[in-house]
Protein backbone atom coordinates (compact mmCIF):
# COMPACT_ATOMS: atom_id res chain seq x y z
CA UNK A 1 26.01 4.79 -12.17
CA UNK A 2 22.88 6.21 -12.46
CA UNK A 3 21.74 4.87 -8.93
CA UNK A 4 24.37 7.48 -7.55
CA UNK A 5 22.49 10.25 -9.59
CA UNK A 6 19.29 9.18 -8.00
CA UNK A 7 20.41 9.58 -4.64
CA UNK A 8 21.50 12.82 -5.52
CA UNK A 9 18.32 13.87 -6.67
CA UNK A 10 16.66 12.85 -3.34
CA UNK A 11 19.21 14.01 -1.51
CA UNK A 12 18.90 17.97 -3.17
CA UNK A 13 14.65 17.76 -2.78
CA UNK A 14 13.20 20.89 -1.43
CA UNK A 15 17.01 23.04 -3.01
CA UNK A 16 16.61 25.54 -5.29
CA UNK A 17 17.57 24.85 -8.93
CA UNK A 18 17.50 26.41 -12.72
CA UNK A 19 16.80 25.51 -15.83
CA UNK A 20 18.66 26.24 -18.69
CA UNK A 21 16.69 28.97 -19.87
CA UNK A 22 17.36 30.38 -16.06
CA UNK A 23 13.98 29.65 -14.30
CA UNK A 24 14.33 28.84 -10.77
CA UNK A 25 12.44 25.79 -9.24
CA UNK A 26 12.08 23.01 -6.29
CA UNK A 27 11.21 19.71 -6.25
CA UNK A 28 10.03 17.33 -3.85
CA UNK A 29 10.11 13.66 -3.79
CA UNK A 30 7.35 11.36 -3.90
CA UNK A 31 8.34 7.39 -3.70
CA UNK A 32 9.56 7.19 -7.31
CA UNK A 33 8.30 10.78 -8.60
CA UNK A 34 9.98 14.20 -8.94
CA UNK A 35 7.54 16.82 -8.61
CA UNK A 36 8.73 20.55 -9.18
CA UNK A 37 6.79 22.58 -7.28
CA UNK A 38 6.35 25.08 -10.24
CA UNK A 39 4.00 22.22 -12.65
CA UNK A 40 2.73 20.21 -9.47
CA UNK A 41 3.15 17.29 -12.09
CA UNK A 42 5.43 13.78 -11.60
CA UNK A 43 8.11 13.38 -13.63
CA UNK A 44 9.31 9.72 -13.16
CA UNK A 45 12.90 8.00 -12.76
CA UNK A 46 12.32 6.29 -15.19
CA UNK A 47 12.63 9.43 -17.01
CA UNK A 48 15.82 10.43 -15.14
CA UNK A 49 17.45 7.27 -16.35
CA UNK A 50 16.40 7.68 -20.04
CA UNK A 51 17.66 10.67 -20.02
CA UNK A 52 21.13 9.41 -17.91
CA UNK A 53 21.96 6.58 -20.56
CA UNK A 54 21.81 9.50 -23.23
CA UNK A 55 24.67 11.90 -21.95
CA UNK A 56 26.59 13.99 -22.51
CA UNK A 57 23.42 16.38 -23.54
CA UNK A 58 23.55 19.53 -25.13
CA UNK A 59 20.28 20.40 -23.74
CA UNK A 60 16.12 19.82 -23.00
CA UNK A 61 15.40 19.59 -26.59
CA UNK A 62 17.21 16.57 -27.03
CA UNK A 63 15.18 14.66 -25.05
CA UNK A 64 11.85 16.56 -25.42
CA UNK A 65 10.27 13.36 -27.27
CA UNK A 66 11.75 10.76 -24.47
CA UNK A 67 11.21 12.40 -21.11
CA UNK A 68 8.31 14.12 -19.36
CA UNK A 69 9.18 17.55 -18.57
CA UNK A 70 12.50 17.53 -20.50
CA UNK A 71 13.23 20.93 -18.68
CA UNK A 72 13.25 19.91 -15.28
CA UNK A 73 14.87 16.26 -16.19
């Protein structure tokens, strides 16, 4: 359930993550935004959940033309 996942996400905020090319970042929550702190730009659950009801991904690119900041989603 993809409200689980969200949770998550809020729960982890301010934890340091990578991406699959292997760049560290943070994020910090912002009522229904992700911002990492390395783009200072929202990325939206709604773009979280897009990208949930499309696993199993094999990775960003996939989802490059349905998500902001595919990297970081």
């Amino acid at each position: 359930m993809f409200d689980v996942v969200w949770k998550n996400i809020i729960f982890n905020k301010g934890k340091t993550f990578v991406t699959k090319s292997n760049i560290e970042f943070k994020y910090k929550v912002k009522g229904n935004d992700i911002i990492p702190y390395r783009t200072n730009y929202p990325l939206n659950k709604n773009d979280f959940k897009k990208a949930y009801n499309l696993l199993p991904l094999d990775g960003p690119g996939k989802i490059n033309n349905i998500v902001r900041g595919p990297a970081y989603v």
